[in-house]
PDB file of N, CA and C in Angstrom:
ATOM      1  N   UNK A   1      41.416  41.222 190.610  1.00  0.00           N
ATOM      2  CA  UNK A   1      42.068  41.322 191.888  1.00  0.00           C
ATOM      3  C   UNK A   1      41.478  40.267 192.814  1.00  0.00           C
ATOM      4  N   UNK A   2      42.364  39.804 193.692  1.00  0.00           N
ATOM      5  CA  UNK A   2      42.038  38.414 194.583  1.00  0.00           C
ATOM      6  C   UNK A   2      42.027  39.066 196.090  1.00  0.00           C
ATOM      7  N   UNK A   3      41.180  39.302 196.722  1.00  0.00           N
ATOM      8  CA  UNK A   3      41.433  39.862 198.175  1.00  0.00           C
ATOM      9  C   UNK A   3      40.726  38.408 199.217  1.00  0.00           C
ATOM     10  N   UNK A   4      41.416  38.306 200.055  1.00  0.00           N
ATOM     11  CA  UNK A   4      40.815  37.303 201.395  1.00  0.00           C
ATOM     12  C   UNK A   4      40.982  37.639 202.337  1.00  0.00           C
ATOM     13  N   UNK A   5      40.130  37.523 203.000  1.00  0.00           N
ATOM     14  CA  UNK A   5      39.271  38.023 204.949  1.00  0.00           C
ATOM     15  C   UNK A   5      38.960  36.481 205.662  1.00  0.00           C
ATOM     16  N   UNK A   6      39.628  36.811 206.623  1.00  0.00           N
ATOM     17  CA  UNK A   6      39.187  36.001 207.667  1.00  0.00           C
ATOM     18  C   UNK A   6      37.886  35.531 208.241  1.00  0.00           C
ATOM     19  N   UNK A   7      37.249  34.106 208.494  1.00  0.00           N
ATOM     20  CA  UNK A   7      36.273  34.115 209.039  1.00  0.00           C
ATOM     21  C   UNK A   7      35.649  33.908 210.202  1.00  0.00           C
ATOM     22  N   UNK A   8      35.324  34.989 211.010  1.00  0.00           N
ATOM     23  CA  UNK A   8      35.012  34.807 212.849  1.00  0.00           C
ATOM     24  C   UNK A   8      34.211  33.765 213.168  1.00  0.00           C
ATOM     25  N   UNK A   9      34.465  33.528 214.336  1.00  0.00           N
ATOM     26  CA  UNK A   9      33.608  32.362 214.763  1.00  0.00           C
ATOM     27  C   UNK A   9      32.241  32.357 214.949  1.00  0.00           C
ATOM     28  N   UNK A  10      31.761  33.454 213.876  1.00  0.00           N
ATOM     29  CA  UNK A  10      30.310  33.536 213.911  1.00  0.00           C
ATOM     30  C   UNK A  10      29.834  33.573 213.333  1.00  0.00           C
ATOM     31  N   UNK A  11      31.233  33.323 211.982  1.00  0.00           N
ATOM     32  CA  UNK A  11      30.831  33.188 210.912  1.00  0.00           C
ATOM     33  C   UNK A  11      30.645  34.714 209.908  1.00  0.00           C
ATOM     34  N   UNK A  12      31.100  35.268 210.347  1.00  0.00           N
ATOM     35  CA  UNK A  12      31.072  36.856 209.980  1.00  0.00           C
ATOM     36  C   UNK A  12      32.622  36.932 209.464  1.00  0.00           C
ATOM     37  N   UNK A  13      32.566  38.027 207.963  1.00  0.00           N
ATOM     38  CA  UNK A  13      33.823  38.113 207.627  1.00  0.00           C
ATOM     39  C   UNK A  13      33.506  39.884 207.431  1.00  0.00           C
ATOM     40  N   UNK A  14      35.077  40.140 207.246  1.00  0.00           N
ATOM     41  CA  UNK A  14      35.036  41.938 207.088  1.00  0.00           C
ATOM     42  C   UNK A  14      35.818  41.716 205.701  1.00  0.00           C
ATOM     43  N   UNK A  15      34.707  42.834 204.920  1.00  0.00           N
ATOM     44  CA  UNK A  15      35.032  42.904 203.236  1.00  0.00           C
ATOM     45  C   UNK A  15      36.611  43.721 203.008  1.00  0.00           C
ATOM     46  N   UNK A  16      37.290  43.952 203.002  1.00  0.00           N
ATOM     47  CA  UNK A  16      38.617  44.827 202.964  1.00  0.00           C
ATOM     48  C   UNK A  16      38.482  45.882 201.917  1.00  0.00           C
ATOM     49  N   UNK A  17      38.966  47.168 203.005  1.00  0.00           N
ATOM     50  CA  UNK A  17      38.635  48.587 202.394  1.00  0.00           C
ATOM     51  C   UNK A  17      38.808  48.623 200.841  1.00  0.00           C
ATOM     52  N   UNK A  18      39.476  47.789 200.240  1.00  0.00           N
ATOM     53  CA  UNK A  18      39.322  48.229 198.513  1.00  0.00           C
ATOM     54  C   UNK A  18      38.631  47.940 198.130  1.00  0.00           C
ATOM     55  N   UNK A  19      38.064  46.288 198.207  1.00  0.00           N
ATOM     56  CA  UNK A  19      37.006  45.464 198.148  1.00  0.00           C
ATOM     57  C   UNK A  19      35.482  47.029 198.026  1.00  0.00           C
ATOM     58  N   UNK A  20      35.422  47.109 199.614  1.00  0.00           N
ATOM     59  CA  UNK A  20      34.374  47.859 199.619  1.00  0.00           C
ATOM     60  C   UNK A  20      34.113  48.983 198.956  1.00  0.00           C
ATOM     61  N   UNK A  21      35.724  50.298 199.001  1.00  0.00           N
ATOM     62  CA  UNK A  21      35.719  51.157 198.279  1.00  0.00           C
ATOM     63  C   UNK A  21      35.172  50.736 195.930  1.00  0.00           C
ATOM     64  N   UNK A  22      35.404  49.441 195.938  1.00  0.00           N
ATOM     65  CA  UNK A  22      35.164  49.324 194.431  1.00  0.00           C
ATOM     66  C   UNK A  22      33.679  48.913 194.337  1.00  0.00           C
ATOM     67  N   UNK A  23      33.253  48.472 195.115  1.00  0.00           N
ATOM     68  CA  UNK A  23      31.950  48.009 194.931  1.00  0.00           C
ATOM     69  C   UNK A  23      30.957  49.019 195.424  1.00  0.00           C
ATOM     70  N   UNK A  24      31.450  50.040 196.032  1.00  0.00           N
ATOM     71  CA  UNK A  24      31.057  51.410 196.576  1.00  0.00           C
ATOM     72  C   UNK A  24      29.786  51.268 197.761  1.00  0.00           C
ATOM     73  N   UNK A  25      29.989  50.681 198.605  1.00  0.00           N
ATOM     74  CA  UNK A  25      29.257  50.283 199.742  1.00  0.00           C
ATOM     75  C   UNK A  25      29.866  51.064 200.781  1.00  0.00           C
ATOM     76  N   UNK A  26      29.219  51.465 201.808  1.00  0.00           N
ATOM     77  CA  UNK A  26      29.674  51.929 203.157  1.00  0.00           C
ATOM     78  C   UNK A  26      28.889  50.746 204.276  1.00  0.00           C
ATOM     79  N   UNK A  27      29.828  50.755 205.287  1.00  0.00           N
ATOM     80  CA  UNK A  27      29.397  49.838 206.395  1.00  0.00           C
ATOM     81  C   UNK A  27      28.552  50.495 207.457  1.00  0.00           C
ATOM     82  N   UNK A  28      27.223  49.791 207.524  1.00  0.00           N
ATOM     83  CA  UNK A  28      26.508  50.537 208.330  1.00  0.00           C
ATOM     84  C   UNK A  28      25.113  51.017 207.965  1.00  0.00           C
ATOM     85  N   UNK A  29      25.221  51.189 206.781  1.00  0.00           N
ATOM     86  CA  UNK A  29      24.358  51.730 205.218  1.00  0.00           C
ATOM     87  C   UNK A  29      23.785  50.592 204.351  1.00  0.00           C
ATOM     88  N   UNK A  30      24.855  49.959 203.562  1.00  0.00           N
ATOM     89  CA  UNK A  30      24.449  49.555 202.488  1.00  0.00           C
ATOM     90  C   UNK A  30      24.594  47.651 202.892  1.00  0.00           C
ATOM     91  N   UNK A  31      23.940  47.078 202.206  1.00  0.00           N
ATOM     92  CA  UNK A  31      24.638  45.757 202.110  1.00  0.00           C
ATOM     93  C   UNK A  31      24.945  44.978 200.757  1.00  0.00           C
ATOM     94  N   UNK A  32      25.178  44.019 200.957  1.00  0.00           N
ATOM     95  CA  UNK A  32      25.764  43.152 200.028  1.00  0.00           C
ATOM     96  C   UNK A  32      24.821  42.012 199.918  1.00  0.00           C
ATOM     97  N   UNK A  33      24.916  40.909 198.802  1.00  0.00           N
ATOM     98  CA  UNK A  33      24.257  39.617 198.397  1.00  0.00           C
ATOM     99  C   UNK A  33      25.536  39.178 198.105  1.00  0.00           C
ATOM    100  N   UNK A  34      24.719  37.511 198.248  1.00  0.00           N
ATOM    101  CA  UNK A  34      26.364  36.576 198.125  1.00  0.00           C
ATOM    102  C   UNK A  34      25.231  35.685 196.948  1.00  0.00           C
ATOM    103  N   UNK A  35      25.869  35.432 195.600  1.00  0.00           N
ATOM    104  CA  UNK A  35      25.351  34.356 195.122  1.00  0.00           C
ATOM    105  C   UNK A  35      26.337  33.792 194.590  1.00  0.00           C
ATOM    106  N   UNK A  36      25.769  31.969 194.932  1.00  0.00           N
ATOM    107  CA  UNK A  36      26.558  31.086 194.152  1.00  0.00           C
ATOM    108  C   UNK A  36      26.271  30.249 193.312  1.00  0.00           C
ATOM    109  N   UNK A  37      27.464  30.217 191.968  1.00  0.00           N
ATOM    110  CA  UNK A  37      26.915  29.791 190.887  1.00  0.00           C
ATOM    111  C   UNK A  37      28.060  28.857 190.162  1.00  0.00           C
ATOM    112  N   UNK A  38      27.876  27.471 190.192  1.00  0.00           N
ATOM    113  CA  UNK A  38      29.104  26.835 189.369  1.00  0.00           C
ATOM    114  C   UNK A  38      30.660  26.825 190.571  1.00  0.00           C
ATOM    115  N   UNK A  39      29.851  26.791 191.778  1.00  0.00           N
ATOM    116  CA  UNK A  39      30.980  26.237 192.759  1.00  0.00           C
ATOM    117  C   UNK A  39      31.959  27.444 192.901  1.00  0.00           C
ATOM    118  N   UNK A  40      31.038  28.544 193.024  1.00  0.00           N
ATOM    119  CA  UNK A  40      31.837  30.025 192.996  1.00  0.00           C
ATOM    120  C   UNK A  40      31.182  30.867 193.783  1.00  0.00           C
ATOM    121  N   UNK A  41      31.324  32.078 194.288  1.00  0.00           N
ATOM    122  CA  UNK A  41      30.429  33.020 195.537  1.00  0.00           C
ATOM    123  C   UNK A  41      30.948  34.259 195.064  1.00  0.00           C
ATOM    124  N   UNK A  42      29.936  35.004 194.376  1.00  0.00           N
ATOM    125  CA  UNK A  42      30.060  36.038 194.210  1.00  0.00           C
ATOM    126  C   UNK A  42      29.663  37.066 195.068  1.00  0.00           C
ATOM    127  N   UNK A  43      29.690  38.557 195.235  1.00  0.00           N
ATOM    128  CA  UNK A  43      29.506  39.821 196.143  1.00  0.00           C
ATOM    129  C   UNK A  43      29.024  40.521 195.154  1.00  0.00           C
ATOM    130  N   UNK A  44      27.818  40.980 195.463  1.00  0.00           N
ATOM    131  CA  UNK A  44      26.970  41.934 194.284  1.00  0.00           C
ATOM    132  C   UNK A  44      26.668  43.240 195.369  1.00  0.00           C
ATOM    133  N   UNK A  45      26.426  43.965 195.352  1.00  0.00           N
ATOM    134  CA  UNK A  45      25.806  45.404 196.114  1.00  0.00           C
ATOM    135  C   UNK A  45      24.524  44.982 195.842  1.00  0.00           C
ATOM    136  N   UNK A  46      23.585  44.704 197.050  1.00  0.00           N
ATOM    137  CA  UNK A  46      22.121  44.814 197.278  1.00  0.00           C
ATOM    138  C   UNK A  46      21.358  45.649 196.834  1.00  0.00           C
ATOM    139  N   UNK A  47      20.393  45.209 196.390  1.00  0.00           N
ATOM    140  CA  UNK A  47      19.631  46.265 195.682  1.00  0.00           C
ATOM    141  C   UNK A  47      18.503  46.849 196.915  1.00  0.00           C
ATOM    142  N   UNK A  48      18.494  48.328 196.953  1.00  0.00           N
ATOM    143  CA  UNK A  48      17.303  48.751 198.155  1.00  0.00           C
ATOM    144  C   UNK A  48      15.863  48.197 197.739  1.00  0.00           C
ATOM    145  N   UNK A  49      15.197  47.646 198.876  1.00  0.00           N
ATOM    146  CA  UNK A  49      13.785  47.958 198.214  1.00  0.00           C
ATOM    147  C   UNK A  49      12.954  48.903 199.331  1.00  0.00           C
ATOM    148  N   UNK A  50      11.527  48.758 198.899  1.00  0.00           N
ATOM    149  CA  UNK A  50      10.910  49.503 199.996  1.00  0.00           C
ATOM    150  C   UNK A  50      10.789  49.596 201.092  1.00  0.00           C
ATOM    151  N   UNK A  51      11.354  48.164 201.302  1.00  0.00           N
ATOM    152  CA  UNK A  51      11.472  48.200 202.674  1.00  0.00           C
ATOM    153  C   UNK A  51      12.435  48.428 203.372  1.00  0.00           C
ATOM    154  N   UNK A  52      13.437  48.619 202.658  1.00  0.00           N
ATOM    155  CA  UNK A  52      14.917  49.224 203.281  1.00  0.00           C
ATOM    156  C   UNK A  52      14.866  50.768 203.286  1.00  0.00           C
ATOM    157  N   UNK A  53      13.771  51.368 202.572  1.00  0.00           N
ATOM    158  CA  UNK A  53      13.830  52.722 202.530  1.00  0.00           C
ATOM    159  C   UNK A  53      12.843  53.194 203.817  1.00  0.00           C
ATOM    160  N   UNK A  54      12.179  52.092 204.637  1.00  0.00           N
ATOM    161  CA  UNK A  54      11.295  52.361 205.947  1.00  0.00           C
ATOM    162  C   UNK A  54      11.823  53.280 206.790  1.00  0.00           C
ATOM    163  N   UNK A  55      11.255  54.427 207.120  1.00  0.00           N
ATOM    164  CA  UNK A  55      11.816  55.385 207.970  1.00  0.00           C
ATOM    165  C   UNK A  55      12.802  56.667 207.345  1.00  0.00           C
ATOM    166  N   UNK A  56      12.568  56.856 206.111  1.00  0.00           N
ATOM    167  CA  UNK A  56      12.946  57.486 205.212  1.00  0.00           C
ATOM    168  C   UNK A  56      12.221  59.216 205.808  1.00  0.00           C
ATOM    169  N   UNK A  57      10.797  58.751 206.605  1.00  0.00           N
ATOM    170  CA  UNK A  57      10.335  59.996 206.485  1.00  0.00           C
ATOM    171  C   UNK A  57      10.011  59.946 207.968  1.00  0.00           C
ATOM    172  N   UNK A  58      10.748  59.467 208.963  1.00  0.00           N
ATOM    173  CA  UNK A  58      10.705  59.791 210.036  1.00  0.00           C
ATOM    174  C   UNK A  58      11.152  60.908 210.320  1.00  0.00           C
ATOM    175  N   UNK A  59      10.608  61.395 211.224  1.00  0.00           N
ATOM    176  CA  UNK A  59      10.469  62.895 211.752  1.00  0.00           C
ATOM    177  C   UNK A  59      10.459  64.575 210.301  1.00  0.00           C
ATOM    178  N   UNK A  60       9.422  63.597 209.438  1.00  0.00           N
ATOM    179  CA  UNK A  60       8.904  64.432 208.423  1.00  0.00           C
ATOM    180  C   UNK A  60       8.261  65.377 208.809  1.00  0.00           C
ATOM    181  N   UNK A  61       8.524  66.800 208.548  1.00  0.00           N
ATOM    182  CA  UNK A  61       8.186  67.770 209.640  1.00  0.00           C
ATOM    183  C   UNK A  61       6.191  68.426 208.983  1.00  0.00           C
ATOM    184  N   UNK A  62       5.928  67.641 207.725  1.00  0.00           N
ATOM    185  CA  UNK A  62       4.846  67.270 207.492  1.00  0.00           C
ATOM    186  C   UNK A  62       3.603  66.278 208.029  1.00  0.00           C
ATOM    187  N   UNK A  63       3.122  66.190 209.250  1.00  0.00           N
ATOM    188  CA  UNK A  63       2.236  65.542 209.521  1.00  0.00           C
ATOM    189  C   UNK A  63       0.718  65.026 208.740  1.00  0.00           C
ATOM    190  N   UNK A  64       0.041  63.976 209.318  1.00  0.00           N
ATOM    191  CA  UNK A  64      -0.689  63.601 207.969  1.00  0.00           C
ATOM    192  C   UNK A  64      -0.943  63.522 206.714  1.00  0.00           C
ATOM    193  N   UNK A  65       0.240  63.414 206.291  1.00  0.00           N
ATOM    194  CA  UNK A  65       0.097  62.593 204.894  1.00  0.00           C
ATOM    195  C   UNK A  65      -0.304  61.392 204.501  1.00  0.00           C
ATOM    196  N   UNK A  66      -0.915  61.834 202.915  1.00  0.00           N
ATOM    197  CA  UNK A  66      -1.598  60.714 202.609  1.00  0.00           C
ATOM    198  C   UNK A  66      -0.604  59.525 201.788  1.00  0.00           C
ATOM    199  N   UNK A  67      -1.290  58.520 201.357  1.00  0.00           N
ATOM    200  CA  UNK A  67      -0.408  57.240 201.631  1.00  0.00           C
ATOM    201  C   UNK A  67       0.501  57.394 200.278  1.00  0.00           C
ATOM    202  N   UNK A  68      -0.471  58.034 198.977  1.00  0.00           N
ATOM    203  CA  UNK A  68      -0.112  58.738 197.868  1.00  0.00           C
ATOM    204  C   UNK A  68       1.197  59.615 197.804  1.00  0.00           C
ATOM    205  N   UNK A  69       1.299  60.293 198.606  1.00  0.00           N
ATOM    206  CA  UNK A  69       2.258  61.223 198.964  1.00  0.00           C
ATOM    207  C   UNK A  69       3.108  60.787 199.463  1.00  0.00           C
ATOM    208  N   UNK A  70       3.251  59.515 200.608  1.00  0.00           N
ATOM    209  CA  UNK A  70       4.730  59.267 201.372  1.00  0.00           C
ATOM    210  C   UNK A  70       5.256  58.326 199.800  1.00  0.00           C
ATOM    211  N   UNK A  71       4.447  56.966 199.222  1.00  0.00           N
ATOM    212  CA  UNK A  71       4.173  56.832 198.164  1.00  0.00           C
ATOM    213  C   UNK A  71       5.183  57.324 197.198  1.00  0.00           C
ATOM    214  N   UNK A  72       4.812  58.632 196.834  1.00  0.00           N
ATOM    215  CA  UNK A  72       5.994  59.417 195.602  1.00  0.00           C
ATOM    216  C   UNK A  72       7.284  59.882 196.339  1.00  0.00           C
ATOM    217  N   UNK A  73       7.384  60.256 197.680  1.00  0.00           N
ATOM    218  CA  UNK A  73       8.341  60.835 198.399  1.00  0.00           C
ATOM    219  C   UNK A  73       9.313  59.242 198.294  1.00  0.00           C
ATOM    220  N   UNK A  74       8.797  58.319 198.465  1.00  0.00           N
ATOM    221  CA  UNK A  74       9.604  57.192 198.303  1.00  0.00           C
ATOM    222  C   UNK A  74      10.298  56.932 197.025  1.00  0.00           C
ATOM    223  N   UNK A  75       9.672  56.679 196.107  1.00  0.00           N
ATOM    224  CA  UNK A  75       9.671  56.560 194.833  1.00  0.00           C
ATOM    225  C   UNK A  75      10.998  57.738 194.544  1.00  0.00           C
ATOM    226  N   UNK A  76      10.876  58.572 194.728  1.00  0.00           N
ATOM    227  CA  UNK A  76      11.886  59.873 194.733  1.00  0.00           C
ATOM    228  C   UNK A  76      12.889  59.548 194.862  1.00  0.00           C
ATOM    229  N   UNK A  77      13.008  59.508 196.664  1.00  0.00           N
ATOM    230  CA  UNK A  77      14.137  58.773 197.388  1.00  0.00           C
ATOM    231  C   UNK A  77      14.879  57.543 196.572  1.00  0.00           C
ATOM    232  N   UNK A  78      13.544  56.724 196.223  1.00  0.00           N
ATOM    233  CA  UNK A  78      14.485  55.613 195.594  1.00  0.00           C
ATOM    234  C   UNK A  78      15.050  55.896 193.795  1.00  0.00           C
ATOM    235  N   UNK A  79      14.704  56.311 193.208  1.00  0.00           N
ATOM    236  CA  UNK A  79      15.098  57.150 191.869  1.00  0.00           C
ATOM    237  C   UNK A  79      16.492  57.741 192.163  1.00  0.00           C
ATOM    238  N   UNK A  80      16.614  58.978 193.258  1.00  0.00           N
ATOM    239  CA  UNK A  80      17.606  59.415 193.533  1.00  0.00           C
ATOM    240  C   UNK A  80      19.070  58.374 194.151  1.00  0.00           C
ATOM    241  N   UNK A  81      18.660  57.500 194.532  1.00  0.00           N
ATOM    242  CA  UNK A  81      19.624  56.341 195.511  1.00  0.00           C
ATOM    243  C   UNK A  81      20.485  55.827 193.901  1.00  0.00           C
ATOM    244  N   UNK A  82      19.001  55.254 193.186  1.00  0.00           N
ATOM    245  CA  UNK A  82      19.455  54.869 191.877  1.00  0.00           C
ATOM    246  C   UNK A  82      20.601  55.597 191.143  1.00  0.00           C
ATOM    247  N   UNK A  83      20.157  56.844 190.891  1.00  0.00           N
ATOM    248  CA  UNK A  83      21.186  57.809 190.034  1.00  0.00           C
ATOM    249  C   UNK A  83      22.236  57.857 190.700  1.00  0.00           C
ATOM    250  N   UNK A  84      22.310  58.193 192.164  1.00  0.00           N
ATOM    251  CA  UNK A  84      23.227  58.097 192.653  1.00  0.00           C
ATOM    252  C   UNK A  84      24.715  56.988 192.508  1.00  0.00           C
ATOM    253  N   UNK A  85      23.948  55.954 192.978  1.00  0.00           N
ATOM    254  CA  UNK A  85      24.925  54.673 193.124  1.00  0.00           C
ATOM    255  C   UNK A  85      24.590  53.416 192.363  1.00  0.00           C
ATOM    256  N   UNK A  86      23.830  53.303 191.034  1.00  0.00           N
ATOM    257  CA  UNK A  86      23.844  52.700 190.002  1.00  0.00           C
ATOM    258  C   UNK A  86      23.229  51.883 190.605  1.00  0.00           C
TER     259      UNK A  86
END
């Protein structure tokens, strides 16, 4: 399938709802990578890392935890993201 979006003068384009619905991204949430290869631009779904999972345990109703513990609570989080959305 061939879909094309316009590009704002800021250089910002909007992915079109099928586009997004197939690649299973929500706006707001998730992002995207652009790589190009052989004079071509592909759209991959970003992969989370730890640092996208920052604030995962804000307003953790557990105070002082150790670094071990937020640590696996992450690890979790990110396992589960995985299974979730491949």
């Amino acid at each position: 399938m061939i879909w094309t979006a316009p590009i704002s003068s800021k250089g910002q384009i909007t992915l079109p709802i099928s586009l997004r619905q197939d690649l299973g991204v929500i706006p707001g949430r998730d992002k995207v990578m652009f790589q190009k290869e052989n004079g071509q631009v592909m759209i991959k779904t970003a992969k989370k890392t730890l640092y996208d999972l920052a604030g995962v345990l804000a307003g953790h109703p557990k105070s002082g935890l150790k670094w071990e513990k937020i640590s696996q609570i992450a690890r979790r989080a990110r396992a589960r993201h995985i299974a979730d959305n491949g």
